[in-house]
PDB file of N, CA and C in Angstrom:
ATOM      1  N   UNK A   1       0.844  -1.178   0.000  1.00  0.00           N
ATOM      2  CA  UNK A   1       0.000   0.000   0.000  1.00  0.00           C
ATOM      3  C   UNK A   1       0.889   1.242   0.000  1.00  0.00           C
ATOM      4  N   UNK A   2       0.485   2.214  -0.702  1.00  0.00           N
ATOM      5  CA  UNK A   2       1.464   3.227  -1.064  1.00  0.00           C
ATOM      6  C   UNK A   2       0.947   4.434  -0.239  1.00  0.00           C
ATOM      7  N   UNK A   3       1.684   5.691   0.744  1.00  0.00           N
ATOM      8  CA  UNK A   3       1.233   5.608   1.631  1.00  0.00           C
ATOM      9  C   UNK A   3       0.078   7.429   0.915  1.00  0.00           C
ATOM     10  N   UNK A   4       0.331   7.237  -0.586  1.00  0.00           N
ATOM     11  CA  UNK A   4      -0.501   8.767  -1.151  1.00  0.00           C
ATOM     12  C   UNK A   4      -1.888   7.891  -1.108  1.00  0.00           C
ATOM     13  N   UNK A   5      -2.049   6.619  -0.905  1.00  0.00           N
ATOM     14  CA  UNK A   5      -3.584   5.965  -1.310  1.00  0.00           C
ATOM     15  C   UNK A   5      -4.462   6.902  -0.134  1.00  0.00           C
ATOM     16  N   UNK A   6      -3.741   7.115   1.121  1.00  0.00           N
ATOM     17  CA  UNK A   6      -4.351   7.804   1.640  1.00  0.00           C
ATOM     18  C   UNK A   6      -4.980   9.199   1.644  1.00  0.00           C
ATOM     19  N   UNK A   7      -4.580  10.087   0.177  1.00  0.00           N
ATOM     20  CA  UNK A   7      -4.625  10.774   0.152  1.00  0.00           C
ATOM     21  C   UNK A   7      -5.394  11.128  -1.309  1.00  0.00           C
ATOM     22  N   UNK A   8      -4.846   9.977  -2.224  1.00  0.00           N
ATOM     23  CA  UNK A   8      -5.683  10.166  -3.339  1.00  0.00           C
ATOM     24  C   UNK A   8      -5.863   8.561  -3.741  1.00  0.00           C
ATOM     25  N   UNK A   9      -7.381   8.205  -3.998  1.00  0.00           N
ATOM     26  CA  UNK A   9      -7.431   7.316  -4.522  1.00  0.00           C
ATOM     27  C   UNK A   9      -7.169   6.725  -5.516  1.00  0.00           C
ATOM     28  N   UNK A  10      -6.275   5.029  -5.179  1.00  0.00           N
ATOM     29  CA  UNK A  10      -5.749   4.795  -6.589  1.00  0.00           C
ATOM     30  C   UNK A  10      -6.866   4.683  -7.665  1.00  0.00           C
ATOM     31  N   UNK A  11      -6.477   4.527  -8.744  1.00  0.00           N
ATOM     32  CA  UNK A  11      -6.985   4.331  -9.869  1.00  0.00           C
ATOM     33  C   UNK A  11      -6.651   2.772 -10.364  1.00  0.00           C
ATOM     34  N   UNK A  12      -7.804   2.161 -10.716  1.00  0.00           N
ATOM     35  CA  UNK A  12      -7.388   0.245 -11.009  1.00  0.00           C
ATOM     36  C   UNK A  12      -8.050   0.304 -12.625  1.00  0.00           C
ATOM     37  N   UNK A  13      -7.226  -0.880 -12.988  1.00  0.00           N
ATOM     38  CA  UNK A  13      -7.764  -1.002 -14.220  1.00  0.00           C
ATOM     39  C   UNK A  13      -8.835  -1.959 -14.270  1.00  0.00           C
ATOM     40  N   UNK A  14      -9.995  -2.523 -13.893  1.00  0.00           N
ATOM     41  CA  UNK A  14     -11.000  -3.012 -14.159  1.00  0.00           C
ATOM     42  C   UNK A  14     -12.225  -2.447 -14.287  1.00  0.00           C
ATOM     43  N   UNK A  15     -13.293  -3.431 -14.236  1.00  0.00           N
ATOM     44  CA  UNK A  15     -14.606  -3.270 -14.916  1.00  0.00           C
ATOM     45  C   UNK A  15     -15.312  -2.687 -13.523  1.00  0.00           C
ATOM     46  N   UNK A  16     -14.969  -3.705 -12.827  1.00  0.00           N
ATOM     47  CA  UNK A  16     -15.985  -3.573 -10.985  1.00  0.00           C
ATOM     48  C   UNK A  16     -15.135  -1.865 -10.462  1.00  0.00           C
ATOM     49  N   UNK A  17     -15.849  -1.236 -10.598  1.00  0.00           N
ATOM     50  CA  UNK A  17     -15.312   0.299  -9.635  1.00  0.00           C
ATOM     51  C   UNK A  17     -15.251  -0.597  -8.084  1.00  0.00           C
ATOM     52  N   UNK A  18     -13.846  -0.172  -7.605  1.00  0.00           N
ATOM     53  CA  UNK A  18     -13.185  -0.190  -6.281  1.00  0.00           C
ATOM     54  C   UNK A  18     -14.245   0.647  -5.758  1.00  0.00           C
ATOM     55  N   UNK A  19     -14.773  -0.036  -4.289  1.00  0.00           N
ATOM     56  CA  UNK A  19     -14.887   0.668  -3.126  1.00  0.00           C
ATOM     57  C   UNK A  19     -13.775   1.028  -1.930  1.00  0.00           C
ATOM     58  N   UNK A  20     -13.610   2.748  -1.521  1.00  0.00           N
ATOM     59  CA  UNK A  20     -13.116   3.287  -1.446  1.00  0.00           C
ATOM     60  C   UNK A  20     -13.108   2.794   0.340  1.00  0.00           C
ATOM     61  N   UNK A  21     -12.058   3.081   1.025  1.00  0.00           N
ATOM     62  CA  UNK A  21     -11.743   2.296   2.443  1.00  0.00           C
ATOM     63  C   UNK A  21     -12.447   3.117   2.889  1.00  0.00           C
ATOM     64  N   UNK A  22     -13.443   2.507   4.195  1.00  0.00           N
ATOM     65  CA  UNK A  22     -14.602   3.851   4.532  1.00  0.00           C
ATOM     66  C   UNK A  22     -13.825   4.369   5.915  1.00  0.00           C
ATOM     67  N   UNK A  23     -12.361   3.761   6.156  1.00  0.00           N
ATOM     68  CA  UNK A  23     -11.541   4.583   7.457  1.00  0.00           C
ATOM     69  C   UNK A  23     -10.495   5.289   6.774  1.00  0.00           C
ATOM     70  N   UNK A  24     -10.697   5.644   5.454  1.00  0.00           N
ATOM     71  CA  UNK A  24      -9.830   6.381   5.369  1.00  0.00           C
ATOM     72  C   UNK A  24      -9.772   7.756   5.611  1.00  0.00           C
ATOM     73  N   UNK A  25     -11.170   8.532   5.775  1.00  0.00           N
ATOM     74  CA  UNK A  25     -11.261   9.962   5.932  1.00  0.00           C
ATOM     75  C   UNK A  25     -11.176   9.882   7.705  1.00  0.00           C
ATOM     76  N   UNK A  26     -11.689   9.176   8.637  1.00  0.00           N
ATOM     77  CA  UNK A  26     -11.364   9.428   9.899  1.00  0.00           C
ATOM     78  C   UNK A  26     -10.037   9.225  10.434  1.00  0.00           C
ATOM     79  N   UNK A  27      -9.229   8.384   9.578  1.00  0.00           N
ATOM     80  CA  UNK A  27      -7.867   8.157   9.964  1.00  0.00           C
ATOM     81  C   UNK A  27      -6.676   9.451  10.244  1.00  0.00           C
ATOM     82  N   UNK A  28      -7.174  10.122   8.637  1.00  0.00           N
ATOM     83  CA  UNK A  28      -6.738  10.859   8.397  1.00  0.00           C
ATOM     84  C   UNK A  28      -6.635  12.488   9.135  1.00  0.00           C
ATOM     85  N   UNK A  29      -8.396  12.266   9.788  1.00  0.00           N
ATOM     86  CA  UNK A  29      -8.685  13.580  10.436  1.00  0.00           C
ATOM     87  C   UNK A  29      -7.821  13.191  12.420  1.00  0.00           C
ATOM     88  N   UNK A  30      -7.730  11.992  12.458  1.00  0.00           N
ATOM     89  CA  UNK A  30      -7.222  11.718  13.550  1.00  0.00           C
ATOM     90  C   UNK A  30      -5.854  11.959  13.215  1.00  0.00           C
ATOM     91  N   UNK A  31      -4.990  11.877  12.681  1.00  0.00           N
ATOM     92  CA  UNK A  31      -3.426  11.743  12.200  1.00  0.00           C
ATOM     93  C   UNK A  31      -3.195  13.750  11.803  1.00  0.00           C
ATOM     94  N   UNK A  32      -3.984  14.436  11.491  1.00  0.00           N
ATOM     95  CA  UNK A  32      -4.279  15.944  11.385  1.00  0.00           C
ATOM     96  C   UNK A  32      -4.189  16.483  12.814  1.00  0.00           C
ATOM     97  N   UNK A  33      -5.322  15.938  13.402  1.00  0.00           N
ATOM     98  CA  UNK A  33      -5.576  16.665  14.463  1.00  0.00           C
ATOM     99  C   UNK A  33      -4.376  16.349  15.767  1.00  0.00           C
ATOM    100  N   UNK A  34      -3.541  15.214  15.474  1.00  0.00           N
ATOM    101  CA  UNK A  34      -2.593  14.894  16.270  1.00  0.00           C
ATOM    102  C   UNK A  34      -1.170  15.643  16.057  1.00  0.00           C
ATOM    103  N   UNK A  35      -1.606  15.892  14.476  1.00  0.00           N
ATOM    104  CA  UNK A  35      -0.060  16.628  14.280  1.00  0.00           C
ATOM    105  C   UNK A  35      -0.434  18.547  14.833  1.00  0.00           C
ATOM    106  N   UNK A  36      -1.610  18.899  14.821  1.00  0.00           N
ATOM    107  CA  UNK A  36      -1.441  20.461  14.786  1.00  0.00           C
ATOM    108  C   UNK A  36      -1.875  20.543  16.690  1.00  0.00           C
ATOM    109  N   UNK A  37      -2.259  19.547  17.040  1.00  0.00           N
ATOM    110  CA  UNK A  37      -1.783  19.460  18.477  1.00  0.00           C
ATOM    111  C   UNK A  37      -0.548  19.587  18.944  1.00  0.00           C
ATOM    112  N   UNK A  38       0.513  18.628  18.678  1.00  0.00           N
ATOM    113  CA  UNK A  38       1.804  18.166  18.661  1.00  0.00           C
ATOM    114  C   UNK A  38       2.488  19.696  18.852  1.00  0.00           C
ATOM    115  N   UNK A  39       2.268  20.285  17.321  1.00  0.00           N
ATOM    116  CA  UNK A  39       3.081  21.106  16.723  1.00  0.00           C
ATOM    117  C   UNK A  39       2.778  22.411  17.088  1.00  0.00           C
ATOM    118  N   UNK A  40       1.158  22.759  17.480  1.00  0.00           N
ATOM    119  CA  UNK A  40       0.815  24.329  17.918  1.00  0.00           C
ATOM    120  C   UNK A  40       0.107  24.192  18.608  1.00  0.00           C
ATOM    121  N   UNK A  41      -0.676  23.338  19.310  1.00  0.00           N
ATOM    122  CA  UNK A  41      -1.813  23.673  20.411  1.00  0.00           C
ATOM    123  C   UNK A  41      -0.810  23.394  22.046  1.00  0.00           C
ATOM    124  N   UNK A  42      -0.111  22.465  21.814  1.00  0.00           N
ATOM    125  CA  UNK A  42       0.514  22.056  23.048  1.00  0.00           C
ATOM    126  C   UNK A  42       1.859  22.676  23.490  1.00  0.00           C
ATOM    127  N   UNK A  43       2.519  23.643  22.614  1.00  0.00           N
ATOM    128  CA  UNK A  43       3.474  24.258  22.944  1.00  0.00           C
ATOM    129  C   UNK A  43       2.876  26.040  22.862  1.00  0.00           C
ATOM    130  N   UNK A  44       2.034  25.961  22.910  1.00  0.00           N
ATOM    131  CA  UNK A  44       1.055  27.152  23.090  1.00  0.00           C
ATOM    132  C   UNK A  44       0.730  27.710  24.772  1.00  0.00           C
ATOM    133  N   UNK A  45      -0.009  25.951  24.872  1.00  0.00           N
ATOM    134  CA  UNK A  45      -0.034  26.146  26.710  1.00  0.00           C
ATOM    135  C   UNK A  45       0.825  26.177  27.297  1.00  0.00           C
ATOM    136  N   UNK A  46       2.070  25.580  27.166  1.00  0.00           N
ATOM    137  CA  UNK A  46       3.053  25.333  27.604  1.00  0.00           C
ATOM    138  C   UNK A  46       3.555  26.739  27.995  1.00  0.00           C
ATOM    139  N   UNK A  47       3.522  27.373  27.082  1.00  0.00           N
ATOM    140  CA  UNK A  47       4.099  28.729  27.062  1.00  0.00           C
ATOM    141  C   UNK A  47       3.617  29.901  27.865  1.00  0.00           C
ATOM    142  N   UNK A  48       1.680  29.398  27.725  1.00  0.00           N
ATOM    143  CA  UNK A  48       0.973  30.616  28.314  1.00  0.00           C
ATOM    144  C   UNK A  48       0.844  30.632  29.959  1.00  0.00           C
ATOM    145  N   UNK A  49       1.440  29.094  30.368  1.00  0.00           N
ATOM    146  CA  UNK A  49       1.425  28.588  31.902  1.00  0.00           C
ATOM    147  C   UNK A  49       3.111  29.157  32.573  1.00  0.00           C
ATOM    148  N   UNK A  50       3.905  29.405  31.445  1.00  0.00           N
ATOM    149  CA  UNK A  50       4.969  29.875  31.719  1.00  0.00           C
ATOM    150  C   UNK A  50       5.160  31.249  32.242  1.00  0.00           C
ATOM    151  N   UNK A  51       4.098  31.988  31.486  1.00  0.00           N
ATOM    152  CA  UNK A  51       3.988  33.429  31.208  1.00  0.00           C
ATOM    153  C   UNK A  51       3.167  33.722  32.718  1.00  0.00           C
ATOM    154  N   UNK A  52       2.276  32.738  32.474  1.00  0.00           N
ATOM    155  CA  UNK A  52       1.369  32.926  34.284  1.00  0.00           C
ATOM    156  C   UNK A  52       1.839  32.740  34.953  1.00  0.00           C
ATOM    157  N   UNK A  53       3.020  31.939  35.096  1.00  0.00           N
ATOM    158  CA  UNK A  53       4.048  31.609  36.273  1.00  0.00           C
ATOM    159  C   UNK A  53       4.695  32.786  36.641  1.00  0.00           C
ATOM    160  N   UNK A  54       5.520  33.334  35.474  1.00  0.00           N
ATOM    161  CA  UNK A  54       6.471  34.576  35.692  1.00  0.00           C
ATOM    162  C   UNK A  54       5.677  35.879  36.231  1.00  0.00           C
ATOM    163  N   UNK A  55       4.264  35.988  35.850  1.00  0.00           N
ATOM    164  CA  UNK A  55       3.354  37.243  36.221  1.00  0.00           C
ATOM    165  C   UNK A  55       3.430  37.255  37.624  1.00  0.00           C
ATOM    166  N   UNK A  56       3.140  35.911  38.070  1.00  0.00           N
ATOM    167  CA  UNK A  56       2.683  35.617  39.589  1.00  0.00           C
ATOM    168  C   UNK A  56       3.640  35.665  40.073  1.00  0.00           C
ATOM    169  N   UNK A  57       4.835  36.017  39.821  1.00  0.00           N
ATOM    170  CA  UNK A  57       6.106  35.361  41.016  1.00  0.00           C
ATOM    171  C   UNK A  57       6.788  36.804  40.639  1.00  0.00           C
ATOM    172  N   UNK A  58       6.179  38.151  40.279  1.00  0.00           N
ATOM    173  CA  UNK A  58       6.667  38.965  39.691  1.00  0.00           C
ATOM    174  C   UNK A  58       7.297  39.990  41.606  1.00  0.00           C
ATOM    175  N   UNK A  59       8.169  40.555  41.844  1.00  0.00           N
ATOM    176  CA  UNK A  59       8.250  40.501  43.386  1.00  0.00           C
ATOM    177  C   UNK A  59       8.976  42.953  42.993  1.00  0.00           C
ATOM    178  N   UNK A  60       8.780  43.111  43.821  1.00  0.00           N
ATOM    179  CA  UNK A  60       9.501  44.798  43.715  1.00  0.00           C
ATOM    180  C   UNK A  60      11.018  44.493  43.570  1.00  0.00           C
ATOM    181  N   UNK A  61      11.536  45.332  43.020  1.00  0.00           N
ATOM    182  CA  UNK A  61      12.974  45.351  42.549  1.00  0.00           C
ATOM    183  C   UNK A  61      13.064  44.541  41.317  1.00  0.00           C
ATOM    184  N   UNK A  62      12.606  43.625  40.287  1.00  0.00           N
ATOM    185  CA  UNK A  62      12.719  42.912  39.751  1.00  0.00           C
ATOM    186  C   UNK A  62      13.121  44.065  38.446  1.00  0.00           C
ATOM    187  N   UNK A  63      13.991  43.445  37.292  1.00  0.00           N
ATOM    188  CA  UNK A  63      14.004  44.183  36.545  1.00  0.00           C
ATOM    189  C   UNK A  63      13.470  43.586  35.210  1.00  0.00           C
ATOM    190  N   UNK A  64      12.692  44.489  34.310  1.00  0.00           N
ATOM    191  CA  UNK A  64      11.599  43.729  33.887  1.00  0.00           C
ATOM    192  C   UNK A  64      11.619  44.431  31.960  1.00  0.00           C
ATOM    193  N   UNK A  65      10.787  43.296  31.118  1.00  0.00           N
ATOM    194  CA  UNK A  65      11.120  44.145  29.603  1.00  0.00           C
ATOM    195  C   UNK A  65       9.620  44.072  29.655  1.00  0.00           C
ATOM    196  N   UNK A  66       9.006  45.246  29.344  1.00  0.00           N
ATOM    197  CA  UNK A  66       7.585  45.073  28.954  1.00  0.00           C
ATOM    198  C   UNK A  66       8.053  44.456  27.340  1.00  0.00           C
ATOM    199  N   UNK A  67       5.932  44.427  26.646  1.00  0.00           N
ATOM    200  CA  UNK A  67       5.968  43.577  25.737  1.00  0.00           C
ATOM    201  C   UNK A  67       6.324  44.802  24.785  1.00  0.00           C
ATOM    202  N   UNK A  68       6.246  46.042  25.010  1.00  0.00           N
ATOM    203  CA  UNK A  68       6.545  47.609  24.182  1.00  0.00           C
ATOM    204  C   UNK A  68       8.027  47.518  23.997  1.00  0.00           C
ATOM    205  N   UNK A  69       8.777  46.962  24.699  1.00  0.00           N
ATOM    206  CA  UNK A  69      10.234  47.162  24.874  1.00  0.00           C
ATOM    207  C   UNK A  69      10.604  47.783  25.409  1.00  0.00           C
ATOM    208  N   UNK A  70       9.179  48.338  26.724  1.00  0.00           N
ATOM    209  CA  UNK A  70       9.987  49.102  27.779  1.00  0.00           C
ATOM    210  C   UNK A  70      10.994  48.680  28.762  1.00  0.00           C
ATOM    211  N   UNK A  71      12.165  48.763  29.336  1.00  0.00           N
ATOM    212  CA  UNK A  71      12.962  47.951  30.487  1.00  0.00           C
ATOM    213  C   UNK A  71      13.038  49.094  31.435  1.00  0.00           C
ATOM    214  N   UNK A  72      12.628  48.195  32.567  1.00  0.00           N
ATOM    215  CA  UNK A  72      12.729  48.920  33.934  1.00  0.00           C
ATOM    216  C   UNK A  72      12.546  48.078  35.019  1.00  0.00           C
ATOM    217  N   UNK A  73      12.832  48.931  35.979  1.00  0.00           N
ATOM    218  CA  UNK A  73      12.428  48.135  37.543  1.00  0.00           C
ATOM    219  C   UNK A  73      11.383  48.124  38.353  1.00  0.00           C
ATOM    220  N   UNK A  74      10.518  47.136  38.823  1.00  0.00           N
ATOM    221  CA  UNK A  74       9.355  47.119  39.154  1.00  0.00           C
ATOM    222  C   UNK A  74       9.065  48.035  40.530  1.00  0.00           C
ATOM    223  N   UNK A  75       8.471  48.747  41.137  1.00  0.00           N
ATOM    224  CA  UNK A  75       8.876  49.176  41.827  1.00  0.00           C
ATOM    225  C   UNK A  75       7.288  49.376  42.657  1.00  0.00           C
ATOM    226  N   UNK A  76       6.389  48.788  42.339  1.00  0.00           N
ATOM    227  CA  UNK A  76       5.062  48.740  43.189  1.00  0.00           C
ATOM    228  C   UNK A  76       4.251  47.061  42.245  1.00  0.00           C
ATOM    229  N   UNK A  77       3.406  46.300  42.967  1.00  0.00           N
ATOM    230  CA  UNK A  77       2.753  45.557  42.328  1.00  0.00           C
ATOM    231  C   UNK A  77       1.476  45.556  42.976  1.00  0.00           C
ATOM    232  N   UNK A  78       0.686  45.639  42.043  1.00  0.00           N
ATOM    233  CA  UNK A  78      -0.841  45.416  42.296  1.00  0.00           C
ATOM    234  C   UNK A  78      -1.992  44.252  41.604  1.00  0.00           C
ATOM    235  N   UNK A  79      -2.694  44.026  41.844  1.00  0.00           N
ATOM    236  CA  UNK A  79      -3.228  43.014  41.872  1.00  0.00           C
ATOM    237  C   UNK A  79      -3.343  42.762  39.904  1.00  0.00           C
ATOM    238  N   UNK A  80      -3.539  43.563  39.123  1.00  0.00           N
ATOM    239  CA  UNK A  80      -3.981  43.494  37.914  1.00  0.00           C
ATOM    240  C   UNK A  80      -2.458  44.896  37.129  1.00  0.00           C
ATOM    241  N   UNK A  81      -1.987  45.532  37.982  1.00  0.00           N
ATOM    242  CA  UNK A  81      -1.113  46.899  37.231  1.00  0.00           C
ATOM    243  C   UNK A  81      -0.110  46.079  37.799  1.00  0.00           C
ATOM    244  N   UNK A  82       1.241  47.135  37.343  1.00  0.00           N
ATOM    245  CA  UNK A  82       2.521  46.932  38.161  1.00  0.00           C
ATOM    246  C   UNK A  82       2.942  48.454  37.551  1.00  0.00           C
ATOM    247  N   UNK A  83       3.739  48.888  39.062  1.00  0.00           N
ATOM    248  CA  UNK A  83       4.966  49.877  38.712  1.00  0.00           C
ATOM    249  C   UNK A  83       6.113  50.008  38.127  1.00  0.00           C
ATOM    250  N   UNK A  84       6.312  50.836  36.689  1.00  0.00           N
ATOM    251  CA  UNK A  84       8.120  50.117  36.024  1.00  0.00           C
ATOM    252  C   UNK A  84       8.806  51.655  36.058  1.00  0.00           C
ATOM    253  N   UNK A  85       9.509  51.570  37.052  1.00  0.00           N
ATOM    254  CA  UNK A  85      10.580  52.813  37.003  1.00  0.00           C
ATOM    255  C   UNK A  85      11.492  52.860  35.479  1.00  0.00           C
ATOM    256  N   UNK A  86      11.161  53.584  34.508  1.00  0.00           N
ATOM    257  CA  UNK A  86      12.221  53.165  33.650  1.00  0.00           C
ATOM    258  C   UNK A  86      13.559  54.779  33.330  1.00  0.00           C
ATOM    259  N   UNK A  87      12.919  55.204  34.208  1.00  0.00           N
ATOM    260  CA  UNK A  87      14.076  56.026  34.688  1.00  0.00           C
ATOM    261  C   UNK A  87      14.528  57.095  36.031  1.00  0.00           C
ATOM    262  N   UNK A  88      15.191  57.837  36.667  1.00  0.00           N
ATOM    263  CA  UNK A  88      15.303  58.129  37.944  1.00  0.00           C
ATOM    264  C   UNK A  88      13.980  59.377  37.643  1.00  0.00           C
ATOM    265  N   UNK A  89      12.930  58.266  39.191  1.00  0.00           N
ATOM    266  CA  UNK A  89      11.674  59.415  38.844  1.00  0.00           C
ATOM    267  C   UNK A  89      10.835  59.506  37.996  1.00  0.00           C
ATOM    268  N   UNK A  90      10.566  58.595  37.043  1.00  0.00           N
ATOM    269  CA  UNK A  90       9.777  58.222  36.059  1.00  0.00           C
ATOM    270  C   UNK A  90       9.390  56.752  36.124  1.00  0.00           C
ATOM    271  N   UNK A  91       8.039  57.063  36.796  1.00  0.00           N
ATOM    272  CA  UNK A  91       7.004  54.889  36.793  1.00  0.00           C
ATOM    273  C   UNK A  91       5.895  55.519  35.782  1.00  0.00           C
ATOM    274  N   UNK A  92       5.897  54.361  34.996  1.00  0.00           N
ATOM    275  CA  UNK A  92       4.795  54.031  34.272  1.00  0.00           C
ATOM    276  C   UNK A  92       4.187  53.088  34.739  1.00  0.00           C
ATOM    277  N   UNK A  93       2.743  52.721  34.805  1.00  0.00           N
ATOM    278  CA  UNK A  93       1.941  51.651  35.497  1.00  0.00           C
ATOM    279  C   UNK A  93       1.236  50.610  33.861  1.00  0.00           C
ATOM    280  N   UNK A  94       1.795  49.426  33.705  1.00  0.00           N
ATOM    281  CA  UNK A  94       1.190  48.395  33.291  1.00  0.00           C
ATOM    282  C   UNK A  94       0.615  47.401  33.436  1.00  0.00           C
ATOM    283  N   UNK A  95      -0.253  46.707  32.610  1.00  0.00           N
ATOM    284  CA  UNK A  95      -0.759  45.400  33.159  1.00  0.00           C
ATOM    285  C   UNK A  95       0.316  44.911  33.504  1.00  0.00           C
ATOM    286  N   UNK A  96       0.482  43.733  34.335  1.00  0.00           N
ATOM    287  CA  UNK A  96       1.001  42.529  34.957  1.00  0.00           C
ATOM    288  C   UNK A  96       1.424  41.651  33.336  1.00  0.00           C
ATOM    289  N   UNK A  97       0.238  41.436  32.435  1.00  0.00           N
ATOM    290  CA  UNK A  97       0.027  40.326  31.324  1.00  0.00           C
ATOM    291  C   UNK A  97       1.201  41.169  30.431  1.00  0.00           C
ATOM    292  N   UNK A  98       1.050  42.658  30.336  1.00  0.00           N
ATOM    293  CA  UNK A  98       2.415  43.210  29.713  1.00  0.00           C
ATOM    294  C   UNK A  98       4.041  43.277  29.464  1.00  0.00           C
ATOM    295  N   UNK A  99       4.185  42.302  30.687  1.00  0.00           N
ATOM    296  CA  UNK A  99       5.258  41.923  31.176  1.00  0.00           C
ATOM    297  C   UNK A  99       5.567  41.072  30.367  1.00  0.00           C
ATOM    298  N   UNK A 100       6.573  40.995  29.938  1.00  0.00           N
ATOM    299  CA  UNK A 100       7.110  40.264  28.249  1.00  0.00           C
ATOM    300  C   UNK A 100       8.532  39.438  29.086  1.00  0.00           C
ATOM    301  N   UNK A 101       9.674  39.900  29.924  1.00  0.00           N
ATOM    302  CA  UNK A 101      10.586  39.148  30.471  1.00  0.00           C
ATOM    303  C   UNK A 101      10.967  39.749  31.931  1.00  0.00           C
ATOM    304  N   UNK A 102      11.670  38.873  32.433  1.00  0.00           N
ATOM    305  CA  UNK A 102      12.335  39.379  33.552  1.00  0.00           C
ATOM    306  C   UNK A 102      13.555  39.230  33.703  1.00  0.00           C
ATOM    307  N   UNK A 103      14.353  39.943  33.450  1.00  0.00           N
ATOM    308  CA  UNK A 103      15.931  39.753  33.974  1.00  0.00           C
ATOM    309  C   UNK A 103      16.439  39.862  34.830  1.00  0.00           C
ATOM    310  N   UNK A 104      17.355  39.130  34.746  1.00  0.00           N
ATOM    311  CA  UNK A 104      18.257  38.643  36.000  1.00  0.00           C
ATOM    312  C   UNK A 104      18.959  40.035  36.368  1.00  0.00           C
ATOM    313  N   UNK A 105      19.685  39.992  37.827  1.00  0.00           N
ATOM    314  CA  UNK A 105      19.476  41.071  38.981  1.00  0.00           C
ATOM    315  C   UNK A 105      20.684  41.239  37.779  1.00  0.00           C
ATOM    316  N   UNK A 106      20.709  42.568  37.567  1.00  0.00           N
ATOM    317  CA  UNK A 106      21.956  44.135  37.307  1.00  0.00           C
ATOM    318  C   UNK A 106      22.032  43.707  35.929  1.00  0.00           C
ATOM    319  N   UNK A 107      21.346  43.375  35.289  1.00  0.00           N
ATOM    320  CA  UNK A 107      21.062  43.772  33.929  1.00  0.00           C
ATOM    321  C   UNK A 107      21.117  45.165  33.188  1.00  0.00           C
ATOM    322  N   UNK A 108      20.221  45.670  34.255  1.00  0.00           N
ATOM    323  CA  UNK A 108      19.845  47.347  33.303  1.00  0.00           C
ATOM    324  C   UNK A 108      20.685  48.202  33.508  1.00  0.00           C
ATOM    325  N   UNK A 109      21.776  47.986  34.767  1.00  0.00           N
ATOM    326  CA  UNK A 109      22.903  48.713  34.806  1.00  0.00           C
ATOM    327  C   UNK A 109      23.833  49.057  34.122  1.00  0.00           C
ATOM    328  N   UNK A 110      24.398  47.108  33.731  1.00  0.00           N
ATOM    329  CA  UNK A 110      25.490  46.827  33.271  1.00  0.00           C
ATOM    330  C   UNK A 110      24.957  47.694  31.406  1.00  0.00           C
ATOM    331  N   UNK A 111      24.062  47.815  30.589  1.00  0.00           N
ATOM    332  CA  UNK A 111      23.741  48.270  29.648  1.00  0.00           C
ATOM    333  C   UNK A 111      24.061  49.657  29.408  1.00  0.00           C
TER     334      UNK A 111
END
């Protein structure tokens, strides 16, 4: 069995028309739906449980990249905002979900 039969039916040379395998369209939608799982649904969550992790464990002093490309230091947290000093005397207040990375301590210095 050639493995395009699954994809296009062969063609035979006789009189009797072939009936067509009646598991071949569910096979197929099962073998689909396993690959765009695999490939984008499951490294999706993976990612968005990552992102909820880092929100929640977000602490004052942290130094932080919003998703704008702002970098600064957190410097108040609230339940849904956070405080980002991104310069002496200057906080801007963002969502928490805005928070794009967190870097490690003396990052924004050493720059």
């Amino acid at each position: 069995m050639n493995p395009l039969d699954f994809l296009i039916a062969p063609a035979f040379a006789q009189n009797a028309p072939a009936s067509p395998n009646p598991w071949q369209f569910p096979i197929m939608m099962v073998v689909l739906f396993a690959i765009m799982y695999f490939l984008m649904i499951r490294p999706q969550i993976k990612r968005q449980k990552e992102h909820r992790a880092m929100v929640e464990k977000l602490a004052v002093g942290d130094e932080v990249i919003t998703g704008g490309g702002i970098a600064g230091v957190v410097r108040k947290v609230g339940d849904s905002f956070v405080s980002v000093e991104i310069a002496d005397g200057v906080e801007i207040r963002v969502q928490k979900s805005a928070v794009g990375t967190v870097l490690p301590k003396g990052s924004l210095k050493s720059a």
